[in-house]
PDB file of N, CA and C in Angstrom:
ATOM      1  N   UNK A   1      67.951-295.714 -61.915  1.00  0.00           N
ATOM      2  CA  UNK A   1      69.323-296.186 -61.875  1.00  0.00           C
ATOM      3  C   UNK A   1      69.340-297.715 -61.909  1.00  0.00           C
ATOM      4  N   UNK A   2      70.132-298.069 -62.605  1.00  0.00           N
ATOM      5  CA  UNK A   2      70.513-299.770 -62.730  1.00  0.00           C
ATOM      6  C   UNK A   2      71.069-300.235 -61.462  1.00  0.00           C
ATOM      7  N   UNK A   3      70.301-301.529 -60.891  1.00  0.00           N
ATOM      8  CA  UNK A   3      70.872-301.988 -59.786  1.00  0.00           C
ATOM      9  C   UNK A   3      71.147-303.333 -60.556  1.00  0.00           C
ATOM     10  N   UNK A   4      71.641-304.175 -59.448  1.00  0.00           N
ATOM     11  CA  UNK A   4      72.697-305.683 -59.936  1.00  0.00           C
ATOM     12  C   UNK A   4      71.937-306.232 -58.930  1.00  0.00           C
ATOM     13  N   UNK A   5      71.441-307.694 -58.966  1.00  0.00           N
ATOM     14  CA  UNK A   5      70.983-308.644 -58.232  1.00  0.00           C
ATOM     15  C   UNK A   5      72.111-308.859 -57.544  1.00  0.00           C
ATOM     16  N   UNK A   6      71.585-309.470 -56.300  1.00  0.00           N
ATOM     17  CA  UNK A   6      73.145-309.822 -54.945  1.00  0.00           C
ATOM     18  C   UNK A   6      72.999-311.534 -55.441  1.00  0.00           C
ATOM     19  N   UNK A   7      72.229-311.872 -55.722  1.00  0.00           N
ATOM     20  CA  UNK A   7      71.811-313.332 -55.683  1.00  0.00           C
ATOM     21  C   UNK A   7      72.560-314.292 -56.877  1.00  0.00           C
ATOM     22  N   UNK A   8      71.994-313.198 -58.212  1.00  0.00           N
ATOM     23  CA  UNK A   8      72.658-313.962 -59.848  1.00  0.00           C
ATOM     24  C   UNK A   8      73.251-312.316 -59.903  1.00  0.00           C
ATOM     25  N   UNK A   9      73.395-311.714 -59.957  1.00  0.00           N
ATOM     26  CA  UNK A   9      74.365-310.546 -60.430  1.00  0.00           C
ATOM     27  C   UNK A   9      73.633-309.945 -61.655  1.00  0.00           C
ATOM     28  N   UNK A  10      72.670-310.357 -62.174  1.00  0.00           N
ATOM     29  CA  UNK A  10      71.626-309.606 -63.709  1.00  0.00           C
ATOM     30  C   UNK A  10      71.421-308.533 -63.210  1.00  0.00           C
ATOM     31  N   UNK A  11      71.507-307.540 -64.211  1.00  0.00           N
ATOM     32  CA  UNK A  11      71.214-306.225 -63.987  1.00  0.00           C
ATOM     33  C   UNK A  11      70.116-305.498 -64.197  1.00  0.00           C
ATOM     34  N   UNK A  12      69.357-304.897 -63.537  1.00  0.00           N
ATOM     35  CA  UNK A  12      67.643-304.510 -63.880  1.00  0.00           C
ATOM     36  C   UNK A  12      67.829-303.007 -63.488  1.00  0.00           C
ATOM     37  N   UNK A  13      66.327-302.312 -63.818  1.00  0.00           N
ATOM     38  CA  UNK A  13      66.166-301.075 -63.547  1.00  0.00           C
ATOM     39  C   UNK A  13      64.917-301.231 -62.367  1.00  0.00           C
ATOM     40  N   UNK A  14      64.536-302.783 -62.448  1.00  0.00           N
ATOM     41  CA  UNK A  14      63.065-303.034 -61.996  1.00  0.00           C
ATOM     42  C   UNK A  14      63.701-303.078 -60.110  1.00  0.00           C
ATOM     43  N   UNK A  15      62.790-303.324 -59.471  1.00  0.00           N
ATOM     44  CA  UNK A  15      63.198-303.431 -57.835  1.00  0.00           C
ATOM     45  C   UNK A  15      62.979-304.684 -57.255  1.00  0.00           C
ATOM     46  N   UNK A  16      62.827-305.756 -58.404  1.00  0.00           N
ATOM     47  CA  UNK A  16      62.657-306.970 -58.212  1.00  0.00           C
ATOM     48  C   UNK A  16      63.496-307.780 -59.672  1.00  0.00           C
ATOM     49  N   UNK A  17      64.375-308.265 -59.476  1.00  0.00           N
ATOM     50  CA  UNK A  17      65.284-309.110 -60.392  1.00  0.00           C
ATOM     51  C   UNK A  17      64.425-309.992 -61.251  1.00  0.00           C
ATOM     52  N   UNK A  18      64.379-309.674 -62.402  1.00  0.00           N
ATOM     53  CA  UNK A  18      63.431-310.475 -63.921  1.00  0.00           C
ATOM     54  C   UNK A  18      63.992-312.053 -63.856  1.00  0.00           C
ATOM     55  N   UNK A  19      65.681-312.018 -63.648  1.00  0.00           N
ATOM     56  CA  UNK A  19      66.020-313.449 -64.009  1.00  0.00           C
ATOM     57  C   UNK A  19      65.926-314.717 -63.060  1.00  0.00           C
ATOM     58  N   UNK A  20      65.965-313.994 -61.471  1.00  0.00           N
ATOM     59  CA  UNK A  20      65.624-315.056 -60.458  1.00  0.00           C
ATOM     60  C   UNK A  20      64.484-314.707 -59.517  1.00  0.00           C
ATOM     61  N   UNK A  21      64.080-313.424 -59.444  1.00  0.00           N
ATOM     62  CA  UNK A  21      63.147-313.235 -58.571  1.00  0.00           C
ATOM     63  C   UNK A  21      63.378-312.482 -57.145  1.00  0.00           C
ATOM     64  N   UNK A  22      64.514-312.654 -56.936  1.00  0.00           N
ATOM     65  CA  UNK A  22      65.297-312.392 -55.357  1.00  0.00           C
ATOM     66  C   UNK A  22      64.956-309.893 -55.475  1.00  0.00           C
ATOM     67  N   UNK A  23      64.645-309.726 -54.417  1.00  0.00           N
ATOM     68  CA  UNK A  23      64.589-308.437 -53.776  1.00  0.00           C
ATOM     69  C   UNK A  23      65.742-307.531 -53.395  1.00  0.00           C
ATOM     70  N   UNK A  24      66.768-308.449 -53.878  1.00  0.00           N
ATOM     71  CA  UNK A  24      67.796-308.267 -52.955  1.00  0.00           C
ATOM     72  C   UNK A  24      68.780-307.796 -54.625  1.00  0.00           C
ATOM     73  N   UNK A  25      68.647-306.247 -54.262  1.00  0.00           N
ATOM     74  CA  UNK A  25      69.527-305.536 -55.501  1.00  0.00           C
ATOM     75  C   UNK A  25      70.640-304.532 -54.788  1.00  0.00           C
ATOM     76  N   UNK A  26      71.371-304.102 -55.486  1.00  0.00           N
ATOM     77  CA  UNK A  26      72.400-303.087 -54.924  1.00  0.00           C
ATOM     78  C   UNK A  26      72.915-302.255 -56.302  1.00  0.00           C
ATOM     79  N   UNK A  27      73.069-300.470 -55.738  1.00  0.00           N
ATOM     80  CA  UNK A  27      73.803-299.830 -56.791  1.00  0.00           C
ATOM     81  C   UNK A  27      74.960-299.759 -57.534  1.00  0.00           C
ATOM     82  N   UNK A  28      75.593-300.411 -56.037  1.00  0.00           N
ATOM     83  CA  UNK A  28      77.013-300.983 -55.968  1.00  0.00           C
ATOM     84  C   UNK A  28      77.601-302.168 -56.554  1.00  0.00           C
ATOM     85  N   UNK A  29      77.857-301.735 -57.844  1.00  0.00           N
ATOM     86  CA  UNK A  29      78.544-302.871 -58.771  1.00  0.00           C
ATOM     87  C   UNK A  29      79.407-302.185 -60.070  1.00  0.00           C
ATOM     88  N   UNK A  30      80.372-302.937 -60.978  1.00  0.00           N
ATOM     89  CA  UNK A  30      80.951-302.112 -61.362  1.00  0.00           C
ATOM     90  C   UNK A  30      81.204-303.139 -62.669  1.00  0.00           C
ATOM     91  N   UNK A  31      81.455-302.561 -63.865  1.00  0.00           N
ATOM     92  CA  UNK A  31      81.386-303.807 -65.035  1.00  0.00           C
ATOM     93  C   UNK A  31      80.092-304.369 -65.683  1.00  0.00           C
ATOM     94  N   UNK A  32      80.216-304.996 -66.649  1.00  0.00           N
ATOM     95  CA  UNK A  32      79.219-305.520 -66.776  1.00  0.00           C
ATOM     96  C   UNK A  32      79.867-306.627 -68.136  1.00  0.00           C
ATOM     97  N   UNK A  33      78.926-308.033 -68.012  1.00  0.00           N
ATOM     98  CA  UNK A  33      78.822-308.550 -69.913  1.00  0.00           C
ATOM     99  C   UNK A  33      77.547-308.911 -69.827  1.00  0.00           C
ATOM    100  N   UNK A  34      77.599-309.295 -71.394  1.00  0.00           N
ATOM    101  CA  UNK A  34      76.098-309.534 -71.723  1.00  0.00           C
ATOM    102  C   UNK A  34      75.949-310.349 -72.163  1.00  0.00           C
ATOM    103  N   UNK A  35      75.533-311.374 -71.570  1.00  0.00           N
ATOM    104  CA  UNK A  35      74.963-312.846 -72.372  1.00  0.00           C
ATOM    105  C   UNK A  35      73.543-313.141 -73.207  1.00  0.00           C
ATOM    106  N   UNK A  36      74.350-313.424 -74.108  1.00  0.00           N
ATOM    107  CA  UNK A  36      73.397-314.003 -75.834  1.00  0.00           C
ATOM    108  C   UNK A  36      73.100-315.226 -75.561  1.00  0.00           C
ATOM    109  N   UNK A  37      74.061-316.410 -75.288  1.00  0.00           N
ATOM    110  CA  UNK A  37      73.856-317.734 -75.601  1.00  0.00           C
ATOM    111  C   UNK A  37      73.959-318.121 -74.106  1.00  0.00           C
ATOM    112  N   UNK A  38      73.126-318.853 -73.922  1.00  0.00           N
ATOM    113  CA  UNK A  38      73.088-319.611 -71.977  1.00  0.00           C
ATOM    114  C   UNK A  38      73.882-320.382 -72.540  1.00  0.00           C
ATOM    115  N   UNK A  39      74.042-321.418 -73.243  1.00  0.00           N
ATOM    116  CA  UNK A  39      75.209-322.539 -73.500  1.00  0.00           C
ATOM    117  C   UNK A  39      76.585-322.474 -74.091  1.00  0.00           C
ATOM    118  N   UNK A  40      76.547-320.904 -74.668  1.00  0.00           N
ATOM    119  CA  UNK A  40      78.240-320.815 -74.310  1.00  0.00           C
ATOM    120  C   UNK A  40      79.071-320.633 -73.360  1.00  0.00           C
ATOM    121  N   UNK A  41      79.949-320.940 -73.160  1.00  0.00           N
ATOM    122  CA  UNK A  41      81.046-321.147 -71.956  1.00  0.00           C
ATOM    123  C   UNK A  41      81.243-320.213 -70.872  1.00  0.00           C
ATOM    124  N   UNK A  42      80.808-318.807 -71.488  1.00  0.00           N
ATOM    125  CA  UNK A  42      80.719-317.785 -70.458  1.00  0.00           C
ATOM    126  C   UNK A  42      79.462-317.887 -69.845  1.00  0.00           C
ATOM    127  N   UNK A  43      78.578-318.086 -70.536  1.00  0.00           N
ATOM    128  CA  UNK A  43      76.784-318.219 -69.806  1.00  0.00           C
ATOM    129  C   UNK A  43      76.643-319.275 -68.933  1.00  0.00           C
ATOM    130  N   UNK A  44      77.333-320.564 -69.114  1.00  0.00           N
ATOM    131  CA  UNK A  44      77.485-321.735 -68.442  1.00  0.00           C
ATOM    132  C   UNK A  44      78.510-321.429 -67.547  1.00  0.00           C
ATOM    133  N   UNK A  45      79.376-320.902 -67.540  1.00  0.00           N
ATOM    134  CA  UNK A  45      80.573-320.381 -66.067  1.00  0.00           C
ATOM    135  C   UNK A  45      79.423-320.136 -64.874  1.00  0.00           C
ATOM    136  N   UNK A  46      78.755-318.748 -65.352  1.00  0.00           N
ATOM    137  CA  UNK A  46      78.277-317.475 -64.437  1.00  0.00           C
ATOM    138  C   UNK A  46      76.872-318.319 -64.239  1.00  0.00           C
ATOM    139  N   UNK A  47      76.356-319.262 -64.515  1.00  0.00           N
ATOM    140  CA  UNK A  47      75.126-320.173 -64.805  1.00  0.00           C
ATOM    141  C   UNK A  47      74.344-319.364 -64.882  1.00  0.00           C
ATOM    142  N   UNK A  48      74.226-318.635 -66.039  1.00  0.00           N
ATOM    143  CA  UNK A  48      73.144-317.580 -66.571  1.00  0.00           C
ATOM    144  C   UNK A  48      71.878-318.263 -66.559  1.00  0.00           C
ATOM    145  N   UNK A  49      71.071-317.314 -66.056  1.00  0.00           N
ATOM    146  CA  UNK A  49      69.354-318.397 -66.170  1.00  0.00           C
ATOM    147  C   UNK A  49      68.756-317.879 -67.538  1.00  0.00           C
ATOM    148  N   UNK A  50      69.171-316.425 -67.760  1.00  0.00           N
ATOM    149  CA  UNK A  50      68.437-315.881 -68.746  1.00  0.00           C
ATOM    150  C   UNK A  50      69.618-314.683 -69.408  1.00  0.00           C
ATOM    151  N   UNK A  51      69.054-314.621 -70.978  1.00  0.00           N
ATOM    152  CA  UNK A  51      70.100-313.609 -71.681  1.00  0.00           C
ATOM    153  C   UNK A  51      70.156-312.176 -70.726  1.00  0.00           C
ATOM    154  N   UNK A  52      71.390-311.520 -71.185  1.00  0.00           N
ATOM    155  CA  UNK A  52      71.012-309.973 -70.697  1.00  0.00           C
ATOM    156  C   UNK A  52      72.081-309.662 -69.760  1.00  0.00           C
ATOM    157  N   UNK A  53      72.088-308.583 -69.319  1.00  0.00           N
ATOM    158  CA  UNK A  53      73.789-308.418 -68.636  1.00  0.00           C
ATOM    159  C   UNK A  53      73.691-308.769 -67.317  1.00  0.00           C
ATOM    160  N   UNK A  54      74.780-309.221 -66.984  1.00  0.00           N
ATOM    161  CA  UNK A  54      75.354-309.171 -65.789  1.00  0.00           C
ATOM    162  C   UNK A  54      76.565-308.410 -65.261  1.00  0.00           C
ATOM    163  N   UNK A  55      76.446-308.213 -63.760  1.00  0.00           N
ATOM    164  CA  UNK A  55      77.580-307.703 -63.071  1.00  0.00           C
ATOM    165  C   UNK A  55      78.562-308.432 -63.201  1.00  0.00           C
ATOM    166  N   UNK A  56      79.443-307.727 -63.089  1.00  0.00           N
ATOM    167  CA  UNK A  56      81.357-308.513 -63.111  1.00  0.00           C
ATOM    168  C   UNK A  56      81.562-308.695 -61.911  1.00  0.00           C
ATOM    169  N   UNK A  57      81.248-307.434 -60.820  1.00  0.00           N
ATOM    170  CA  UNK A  57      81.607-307.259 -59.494  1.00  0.00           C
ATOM    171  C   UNK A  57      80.712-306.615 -58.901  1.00  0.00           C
ATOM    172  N   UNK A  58      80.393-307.195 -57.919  1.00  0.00           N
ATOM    173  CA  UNK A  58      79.973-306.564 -56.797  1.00  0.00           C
ATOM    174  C   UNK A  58      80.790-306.027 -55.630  1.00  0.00           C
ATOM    175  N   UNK A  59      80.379-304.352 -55.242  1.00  0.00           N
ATOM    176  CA  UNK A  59      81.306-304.266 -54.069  1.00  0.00           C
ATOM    177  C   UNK A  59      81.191-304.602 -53.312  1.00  0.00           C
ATOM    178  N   UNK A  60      82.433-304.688 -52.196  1.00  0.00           N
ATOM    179  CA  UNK A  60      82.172-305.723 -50.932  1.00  0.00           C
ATOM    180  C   UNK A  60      81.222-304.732 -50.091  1.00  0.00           C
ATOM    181  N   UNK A  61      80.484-305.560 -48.951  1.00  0.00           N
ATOM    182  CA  UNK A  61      79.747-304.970 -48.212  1.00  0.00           C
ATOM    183  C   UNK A  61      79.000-304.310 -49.100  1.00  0.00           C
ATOM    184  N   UNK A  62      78.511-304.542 -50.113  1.00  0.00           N
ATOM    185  CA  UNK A  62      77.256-303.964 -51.233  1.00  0.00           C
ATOM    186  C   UNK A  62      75.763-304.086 -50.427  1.00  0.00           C
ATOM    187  N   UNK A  63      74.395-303.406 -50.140  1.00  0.00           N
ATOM    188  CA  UNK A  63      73.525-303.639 -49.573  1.00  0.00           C
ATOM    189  C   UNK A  63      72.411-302.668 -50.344  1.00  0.00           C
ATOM    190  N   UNK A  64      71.486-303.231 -50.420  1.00  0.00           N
ATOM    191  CA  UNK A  64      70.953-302.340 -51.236  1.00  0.00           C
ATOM    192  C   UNK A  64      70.276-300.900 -50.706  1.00  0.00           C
TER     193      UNK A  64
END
């Protein structure tokens, strides 16, 4: 199952987050986009470190 980093919000299948490193995942998230370009305006908002999707939302009190 796809979890969402609590930290950058990237979405992995792994149990350790590819784009920052952080342990800290949850099932609990809902949405998603997918960033192509780190320097377009949406990748630079969400300060994408690396291409690939991210969560929209996390639920509150989310824990992994």
């Amino acid at each position: 199952m796809e979890k969402a980093c609590l930290n950058c919000r990237y979405i992995t299948n792994q149990d350790k987050c590819p784009a920052c490193g952080s342990d800290k995942l949850t099932k609990q998230w809902e949405g998603y986009i997918i960033i192509m370009d780190l320097n377009g305006e949406v990748g630079k908002f969400i300060e994408a470190k690396t291409t690939g999707r991210y969560a929209l939302k996390i639920k509150k009190g989310a824990e992994q």
